[in-house]
Protein backbone atom coordinates (compact mmCIF):
# COMPACT_ATOMS: atom_id res chain seq x y z
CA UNK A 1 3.60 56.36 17.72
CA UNK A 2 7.14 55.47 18.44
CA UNK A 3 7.34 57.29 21.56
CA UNK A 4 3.86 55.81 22.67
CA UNK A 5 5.52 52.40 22.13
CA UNK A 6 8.30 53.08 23.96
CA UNK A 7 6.25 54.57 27.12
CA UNK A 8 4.33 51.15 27.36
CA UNK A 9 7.64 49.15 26.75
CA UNK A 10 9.20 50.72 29.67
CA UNK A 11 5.75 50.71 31.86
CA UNK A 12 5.33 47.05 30.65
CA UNK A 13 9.27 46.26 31.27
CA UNK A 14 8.47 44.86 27.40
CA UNK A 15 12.72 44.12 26.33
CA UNK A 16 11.51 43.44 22.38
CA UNK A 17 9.60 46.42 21.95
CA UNK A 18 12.23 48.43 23.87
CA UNK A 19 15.04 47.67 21.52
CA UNK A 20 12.48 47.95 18.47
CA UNK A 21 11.57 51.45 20.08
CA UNK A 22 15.03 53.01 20.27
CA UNK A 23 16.24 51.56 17.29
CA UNK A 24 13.84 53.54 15.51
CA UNK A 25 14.40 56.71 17.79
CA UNK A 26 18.01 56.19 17.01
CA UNK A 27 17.01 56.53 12.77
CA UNK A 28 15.15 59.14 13.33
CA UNK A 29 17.38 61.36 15.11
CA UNK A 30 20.50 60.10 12.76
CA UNK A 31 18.34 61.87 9.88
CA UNK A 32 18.18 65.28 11.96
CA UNK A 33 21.95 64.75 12.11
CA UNK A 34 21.98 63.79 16.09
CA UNK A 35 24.78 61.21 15.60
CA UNK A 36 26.00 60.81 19.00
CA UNK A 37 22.29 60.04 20.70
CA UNK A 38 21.40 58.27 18.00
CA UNK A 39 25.14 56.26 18.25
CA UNK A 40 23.74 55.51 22.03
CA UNK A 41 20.75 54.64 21.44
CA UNK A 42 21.33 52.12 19.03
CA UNK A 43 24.01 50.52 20.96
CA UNK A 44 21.91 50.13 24.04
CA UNK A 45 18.94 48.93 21.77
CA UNK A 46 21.73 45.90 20.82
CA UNK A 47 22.49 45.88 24.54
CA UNK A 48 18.82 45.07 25.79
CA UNK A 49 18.37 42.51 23.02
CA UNK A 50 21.16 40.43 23.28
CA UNK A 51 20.30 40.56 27.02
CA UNK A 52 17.31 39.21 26.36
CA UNK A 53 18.02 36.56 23.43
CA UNK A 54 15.77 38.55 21.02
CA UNK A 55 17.93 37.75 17.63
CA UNK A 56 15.30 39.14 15.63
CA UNK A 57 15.95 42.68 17.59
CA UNK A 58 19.39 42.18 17.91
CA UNK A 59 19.74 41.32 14.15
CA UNK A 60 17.88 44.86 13.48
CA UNK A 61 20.49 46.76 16.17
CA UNK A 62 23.45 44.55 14.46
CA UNK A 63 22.79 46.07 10.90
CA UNK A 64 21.76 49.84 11.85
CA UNK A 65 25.03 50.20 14.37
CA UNK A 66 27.11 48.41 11.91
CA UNK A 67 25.70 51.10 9.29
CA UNK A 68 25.95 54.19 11.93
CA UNK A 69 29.21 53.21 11.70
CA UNK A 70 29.65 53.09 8.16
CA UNK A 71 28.32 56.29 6.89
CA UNK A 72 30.75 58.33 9.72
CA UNK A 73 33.88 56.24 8.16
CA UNK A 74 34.72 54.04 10.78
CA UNK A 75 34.72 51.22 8.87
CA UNK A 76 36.91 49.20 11.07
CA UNK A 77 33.93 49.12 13.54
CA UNK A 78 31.56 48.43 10.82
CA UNK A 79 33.59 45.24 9.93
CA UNK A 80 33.52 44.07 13.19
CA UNK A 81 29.80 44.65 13.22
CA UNK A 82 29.06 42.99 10.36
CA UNK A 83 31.20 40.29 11.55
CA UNK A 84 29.19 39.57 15.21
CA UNK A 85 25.68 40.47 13.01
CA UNK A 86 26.55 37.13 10.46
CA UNK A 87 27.66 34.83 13.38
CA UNK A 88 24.47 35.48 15.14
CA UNK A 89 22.40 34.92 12.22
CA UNK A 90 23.55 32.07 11.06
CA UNK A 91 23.35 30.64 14.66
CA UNK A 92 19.85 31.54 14.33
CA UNK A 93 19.22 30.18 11.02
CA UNK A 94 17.97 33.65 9.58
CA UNK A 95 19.22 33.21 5.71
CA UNK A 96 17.83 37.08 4.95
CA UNK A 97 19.76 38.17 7.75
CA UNK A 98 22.92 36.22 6.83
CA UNK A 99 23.36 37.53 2.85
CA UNK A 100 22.43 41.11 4.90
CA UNK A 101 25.66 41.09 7.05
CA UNK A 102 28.00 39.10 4.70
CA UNK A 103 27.52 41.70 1.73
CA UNK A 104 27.54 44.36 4.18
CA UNK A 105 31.18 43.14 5.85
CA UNK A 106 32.16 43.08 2.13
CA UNK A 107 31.02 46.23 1.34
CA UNK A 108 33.30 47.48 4.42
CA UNK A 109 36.23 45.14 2.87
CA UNK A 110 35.74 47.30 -0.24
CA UNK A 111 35.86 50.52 1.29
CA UNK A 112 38.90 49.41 3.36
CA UNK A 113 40.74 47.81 0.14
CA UNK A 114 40.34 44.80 0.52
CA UNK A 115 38.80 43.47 -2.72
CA UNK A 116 40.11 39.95 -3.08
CA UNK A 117 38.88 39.68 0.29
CA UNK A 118 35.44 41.20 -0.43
CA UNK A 119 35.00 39.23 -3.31
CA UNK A 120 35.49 36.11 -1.99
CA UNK A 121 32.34 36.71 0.70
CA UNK A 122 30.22 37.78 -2.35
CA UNK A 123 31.38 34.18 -4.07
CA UNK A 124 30.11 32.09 -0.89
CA UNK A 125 26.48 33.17 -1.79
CA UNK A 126 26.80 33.55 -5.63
CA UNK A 127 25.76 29.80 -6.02
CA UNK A 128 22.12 30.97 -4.57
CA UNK A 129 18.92 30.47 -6.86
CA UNK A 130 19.04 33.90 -7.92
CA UNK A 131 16.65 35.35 -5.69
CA UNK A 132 15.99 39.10 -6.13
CA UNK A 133 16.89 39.81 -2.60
CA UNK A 134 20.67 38.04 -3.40
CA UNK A 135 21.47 39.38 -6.30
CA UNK A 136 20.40 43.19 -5.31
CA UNK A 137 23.04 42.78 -3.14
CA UNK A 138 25.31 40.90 -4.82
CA UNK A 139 25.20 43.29 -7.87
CA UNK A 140 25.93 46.42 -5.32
CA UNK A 141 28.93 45.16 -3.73
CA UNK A 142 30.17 43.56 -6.89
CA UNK A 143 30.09 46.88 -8.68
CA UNK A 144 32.73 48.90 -7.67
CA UNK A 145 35.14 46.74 -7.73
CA UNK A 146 34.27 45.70 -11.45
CA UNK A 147 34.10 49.87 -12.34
CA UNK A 148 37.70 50.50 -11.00
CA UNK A 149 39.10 47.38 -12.88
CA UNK A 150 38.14 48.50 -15.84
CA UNK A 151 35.62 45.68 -15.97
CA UNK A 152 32.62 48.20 -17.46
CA UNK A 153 30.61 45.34 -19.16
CA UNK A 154 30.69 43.24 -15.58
CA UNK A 155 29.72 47.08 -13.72
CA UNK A 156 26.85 47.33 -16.23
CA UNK A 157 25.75 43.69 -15.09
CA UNK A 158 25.92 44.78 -12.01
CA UNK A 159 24.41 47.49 -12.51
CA UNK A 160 21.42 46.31 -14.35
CA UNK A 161 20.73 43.39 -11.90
CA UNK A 162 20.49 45.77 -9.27
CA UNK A 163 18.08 48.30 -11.27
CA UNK A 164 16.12 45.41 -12.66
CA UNK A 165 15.18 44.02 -9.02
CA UNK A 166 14.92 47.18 -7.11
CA UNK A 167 11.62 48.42 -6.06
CA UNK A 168 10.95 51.80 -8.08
CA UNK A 169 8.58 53.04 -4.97
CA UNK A 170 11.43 52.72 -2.76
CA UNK A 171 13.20 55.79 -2.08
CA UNK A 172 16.72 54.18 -0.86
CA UNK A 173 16.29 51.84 -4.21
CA UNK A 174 15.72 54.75 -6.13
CA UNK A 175 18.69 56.09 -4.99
CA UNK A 176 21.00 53.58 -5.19
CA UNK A 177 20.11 52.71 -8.74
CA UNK A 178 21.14 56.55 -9.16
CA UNK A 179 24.18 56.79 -7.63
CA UNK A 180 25.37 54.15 -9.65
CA UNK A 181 24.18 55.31 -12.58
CA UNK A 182 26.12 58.37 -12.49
CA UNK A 183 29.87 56.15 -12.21
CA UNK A 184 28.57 53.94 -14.83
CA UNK A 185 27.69 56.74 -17.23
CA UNK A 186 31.01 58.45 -16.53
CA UNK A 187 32.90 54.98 -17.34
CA UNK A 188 31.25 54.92 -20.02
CA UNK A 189 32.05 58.21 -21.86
CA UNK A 190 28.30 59.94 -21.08
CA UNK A 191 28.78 62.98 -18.51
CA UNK A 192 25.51 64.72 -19.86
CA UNK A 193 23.69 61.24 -18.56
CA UNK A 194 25.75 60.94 -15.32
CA UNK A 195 24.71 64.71 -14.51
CA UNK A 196 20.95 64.20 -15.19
CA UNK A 197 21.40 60.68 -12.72
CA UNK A 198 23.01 62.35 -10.14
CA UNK A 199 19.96 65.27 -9.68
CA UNK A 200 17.87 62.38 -9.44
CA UNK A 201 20.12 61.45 -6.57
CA UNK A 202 20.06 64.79 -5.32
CA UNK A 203 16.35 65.27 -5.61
CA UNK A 204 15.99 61.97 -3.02
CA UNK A 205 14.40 63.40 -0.10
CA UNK A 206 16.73 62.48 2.83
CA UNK A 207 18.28 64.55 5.28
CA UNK A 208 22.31 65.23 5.44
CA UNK A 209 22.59 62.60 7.93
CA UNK A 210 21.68 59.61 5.91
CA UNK A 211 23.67 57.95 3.58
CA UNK A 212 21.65 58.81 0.62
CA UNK A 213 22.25 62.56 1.10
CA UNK A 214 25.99 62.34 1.47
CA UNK A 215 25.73 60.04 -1.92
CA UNK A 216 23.67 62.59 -3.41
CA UNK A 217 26.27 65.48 -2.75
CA UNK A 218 28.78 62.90 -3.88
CA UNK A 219 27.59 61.97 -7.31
CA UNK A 220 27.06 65.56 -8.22
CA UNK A 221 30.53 66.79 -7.26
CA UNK A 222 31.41 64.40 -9.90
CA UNK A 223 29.43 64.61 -12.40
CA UNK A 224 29.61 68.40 -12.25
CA UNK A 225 33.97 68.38 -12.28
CA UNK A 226 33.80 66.08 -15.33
CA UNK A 227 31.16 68.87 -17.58
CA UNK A 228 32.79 71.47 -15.84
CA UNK A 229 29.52 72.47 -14.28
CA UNK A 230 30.93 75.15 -11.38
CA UNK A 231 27.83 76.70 -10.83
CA UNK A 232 26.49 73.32 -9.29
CA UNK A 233 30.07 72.27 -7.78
CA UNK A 234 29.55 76.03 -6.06
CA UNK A 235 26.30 74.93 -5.10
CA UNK A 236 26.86 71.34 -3.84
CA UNK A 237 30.03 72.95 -1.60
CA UNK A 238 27.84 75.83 -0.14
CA UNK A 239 25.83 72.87 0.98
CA UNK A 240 28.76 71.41 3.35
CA UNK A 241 30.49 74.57 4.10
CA UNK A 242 26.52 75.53 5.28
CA UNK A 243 26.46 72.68 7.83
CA UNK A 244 27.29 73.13 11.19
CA UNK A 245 30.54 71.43 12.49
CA UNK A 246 28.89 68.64 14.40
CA UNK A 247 26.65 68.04 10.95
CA UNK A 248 29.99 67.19 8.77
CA UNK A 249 31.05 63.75 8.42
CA UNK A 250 34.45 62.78 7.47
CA UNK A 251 33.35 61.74 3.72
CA UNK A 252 31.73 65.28 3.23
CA UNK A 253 34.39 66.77 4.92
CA UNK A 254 36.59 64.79 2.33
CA UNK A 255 34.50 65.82 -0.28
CA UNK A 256 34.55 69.76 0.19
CA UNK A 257 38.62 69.25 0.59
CA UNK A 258 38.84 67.52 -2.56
CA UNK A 259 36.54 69.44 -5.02
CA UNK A 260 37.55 72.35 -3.27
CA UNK A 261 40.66 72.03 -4.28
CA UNK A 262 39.56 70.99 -7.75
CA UNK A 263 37.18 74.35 -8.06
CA UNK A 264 40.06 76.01 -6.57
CA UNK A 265 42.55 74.72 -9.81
CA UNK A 266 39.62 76.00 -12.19
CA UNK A 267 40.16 79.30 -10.68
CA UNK A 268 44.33 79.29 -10.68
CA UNK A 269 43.80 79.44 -6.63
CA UNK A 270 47.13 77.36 -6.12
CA UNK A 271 47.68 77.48 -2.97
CA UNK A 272 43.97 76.69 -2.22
CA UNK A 273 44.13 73.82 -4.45
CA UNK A 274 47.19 72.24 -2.83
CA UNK A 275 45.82 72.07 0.66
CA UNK A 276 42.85 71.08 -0.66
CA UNK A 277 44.38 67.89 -2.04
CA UNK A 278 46.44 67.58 1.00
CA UNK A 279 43.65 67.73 3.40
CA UNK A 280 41.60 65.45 1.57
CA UNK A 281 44.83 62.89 1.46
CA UNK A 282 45.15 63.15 5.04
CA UNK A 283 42.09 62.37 5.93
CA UNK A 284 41.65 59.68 4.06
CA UNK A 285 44.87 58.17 5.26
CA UNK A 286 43.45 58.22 8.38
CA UNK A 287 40.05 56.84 7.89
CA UNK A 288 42.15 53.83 5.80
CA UNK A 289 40.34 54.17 2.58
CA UNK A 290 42.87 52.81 0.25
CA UNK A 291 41.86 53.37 -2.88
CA UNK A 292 39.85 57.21 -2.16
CA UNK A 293 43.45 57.91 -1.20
CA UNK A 294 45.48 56.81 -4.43
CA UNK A 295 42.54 58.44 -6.37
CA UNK A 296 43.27 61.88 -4.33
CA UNK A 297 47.39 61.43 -4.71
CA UNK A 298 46.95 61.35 -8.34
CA UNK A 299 44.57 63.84 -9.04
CA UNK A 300 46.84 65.69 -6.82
CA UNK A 301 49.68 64.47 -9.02
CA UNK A 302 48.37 65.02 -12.11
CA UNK A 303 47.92 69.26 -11.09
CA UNK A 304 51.12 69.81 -9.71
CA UNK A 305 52.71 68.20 -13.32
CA UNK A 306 50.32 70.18 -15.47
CA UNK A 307 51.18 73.27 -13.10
CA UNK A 308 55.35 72.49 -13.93
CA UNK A 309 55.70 71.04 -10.44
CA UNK A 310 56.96 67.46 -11.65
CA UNK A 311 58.96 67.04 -8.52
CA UNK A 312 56.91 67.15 -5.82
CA UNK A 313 54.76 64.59 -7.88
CA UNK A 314 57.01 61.92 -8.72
CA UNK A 315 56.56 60.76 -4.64
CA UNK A 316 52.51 61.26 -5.27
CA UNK A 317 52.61 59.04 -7.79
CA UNK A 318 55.16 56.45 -6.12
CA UNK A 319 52.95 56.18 -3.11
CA UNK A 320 49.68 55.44 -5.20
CA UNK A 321 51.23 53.37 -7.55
CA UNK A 322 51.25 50.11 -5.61
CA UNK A 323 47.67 50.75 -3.89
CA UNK A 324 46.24 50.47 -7.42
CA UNK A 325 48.51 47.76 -8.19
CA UNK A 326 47.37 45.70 -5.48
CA UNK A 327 43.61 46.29 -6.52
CA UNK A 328 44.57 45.83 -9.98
CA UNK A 329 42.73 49.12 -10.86
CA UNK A 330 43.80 49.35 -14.76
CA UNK A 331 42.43 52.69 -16.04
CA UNK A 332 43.88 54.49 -13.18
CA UNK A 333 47.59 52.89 -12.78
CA UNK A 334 47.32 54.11 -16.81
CA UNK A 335 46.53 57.80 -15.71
CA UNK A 336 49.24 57.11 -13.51
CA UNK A 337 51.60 55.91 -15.91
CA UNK A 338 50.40 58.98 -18.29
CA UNK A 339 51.39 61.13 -15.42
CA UNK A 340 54.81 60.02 -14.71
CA UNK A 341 55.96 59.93 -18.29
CA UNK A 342 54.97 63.68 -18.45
CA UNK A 343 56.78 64.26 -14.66
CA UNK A 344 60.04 62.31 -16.21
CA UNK A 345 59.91 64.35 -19.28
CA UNK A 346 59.87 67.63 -17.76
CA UNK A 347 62.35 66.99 -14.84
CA UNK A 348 64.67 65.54 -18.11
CA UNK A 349 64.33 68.75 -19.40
CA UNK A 350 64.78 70.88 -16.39
C-alpha cells in the first residue's frame, strides 16, 4: 500500500503524501536494518516538507530523523533535531508535537549527561493537567535520572505513571514498561523479577534495527550478569557477534565489548576481559555518553582490584569519580569509594 501511495504521489506531484510515503519506507527498511537508505530517505522526506510548509509532515520527519539518530548514538544530531522539531511546533501551535520534541531533546540531554539540563525541560511541562500523553513521557525521561541518584521511590513513580497510562496492546508500550522494569527490579534487590521482565522485553517482536530490540538485548545482558545466568549472556552475545557488520550499532557493539569482557572475567579470560572493558570505554568516550562511560571505568576498576591490579585502577577510578559527582549518582560514587579504599589498602601493603 505504501508503495502504491508513493507511485500516485510522484504521478500526482502530491508533496504531503510524498514525505508521508518515504517516511514510512524509511521505518520499514530501518527494521530490516537498511540504516543508510532509510537515513536518506527520511531526510529527504523532511526536505520535501519543509519545502512545501507541510508542518504536520515535517513534524513526523522531525521526530523519526531525530530518532534515526538516536538509536545509532549520535546524539549530538538528535539534540539538534529535537531542537528544530520543538521550534517548529510551537510556531505551529501543535501542543502534542511540542511535549514530543521537548522530552525527546531531554532524553538526548540524559544520554549526553546533562541531567540538570534535562530536567529542567521536563519541569517546563510538569505544571500540565496531567494528561496521560504528558506524564507517559514525563515519567520516561524522569526515570533514569531518579534510578542513578539513588532516588528508587521517585524511579518507581516514574515507573508506575508510565505503566499505569501505557496502552497494554501496544507493542513499543509493552516494551518500554519492560525495559524499565528490569532496572527497577535490580534497584530494588529482585534479579529473579528483572530476569523474567527482561524476556518479556526480549520476546517483543521487533527486528535488530529498532530500538526495542537493541533494549531487549540490553536488559537481558543485565539481568543475566547480576543471577549469573551465562547460558543466556552466551546467548544474547551470539546474537550480536551473529549480525553482520553493517547490522551492529555502536550501543550493541558497546554491549558485546562490555559483557564480553564481563563473561570473559567469569571465565579467568584476563586478557579478554581487559580489552573488553577498554573497548567498551573507548567507544563510549567517543559517542560522549558520560555516565555509560564512568559505569564501564568502574566496573573495569572494580576487576583489575579484585584481580590484585590496584594500580592501574586508581586512574579508572579518578577519571569516573567526578562524572558521577557531577550527576550526583550516589550508589555508584559509593561503589567507587568501596573500590578505592580496597585499591589504597592493597597498594599500602604492596
Amino acid at each position: 500500500r505504501n508503495e502504491l501511495a508513493l507511485e500516485i504521489a510522484e504521478a500526482l506531484e502530491l508533496p504531503e503524501a510524498l514525505s508521508h510515503g518515504l517516511n514510512t519506507k524509511a521505518l520499514i527498511l530501518q527494521g530490516h536494518g537498511r540504516r543508510h537508505e532509510a537515513g536518506l530517505l527520511f531526510r529527504y522526506a523532511l526536505e520535501v516538507a519543509l519545502a512545501n510548509d507541510l508542518s504536520e509532515a515535517a513534524l513526523r520527519a522531525y521526530n523519526n530523523l531525530a530518532g534515526h539518530a538516536e538509536v545509532h548514538s549520535r546524539l549530538r544530531e538528535a539534540l539538534e533535531l529535537f531542537r528544530s522539531m520543538s521550534e517548529l511546533a510551537r510556531r505551529v501551535g501543535d501542543r502534542e508535537s511540542t511535549i514530543t520534541a521537548d522530552t525527546s531533546t531531554a532524553r538526548a540531554l540524559v544520554g549526553l549527561g546533562e541531567w540538570d539540563e534535562a530536567m529542567a525541560v521536563l519541569d517546563e511541562h510538569r505544571a500540565e493537567d496531567g494528561t496521560s500523553g504528558t506524564r507517559v513521557r514525563l515519567a520516561t525521561v524522569a526515570f533514569w535520572p531518579h534510578l542513578v541518584r539513588g532516588e528508587v521511590d521517585e524511579a518507581r513513580r516514574s515507573y508506575e505513571d508510565f505503566a499505569a497510562f501505557a496502552d497494554p496492546s501496544d507493542l513499543q508500550d509493552a516494551a518500554v514498561v519492560g525495559y524499565l522494569d528490569v532496572f527497577l527490579s535490580l534497584a530494588e534487590g529482585r534479579p529473579a523479577d528483572a530476569v523474567a521482565a527482561a524476556q518479556r522485553v526480549l520476546a517483543t517482536p521487533f527486528g535488530i534495527g529498532q530500538w526495542t530490540g537493541v533494549a531487549g538485548v540490553e536488559v537481558g545482558l543485565e539481568a543475566a550478569t547480576s543471577v549469573g545466568d551465562m547460558a543466556l549472556v552466551d546467548d544474547l552475545l551470539s546474537r550480536i557477534e551473529a549480525l553482520p557488520p553493517g547490522h551492529i550499532s555502536p550501543q550493541l557493539r558497546v554491549l558485546g565489548a562490555r559483557f564480553g569482557a564481563h563473561r570473559a572475567a567469569a571465565r579467568r579470560d584476563a586478557a579478554t576481559a581487559d580489552a573488553g572493558f577498554r573497548a567498551a570505554a573507548a567507544l563510549l568516550r567517543e559517542l560522549e555518553l558520560a555516565f555509560d562511560l564512568a559505569l564501564v571505568e568502574l566496573e573495569h576498576a572494580e576487576w583489575l582490584t579484585a584481580e590484585g591490579r590496584s594500580d592501574e585502577a586508581v586512574e579508572l577510578l579518578d577519571e569516573a569519580r567526578p562524572t558521577f559527582e557531577r550527576l550526583r549518582a550516589a550508589p555508584y560514587l559509593d561503589r567507587l569509594e568501596r573500590t578505592a579504599r580496597r585499591t589504597s589498602e592493597e597498594v599500602v601493603v604492596e
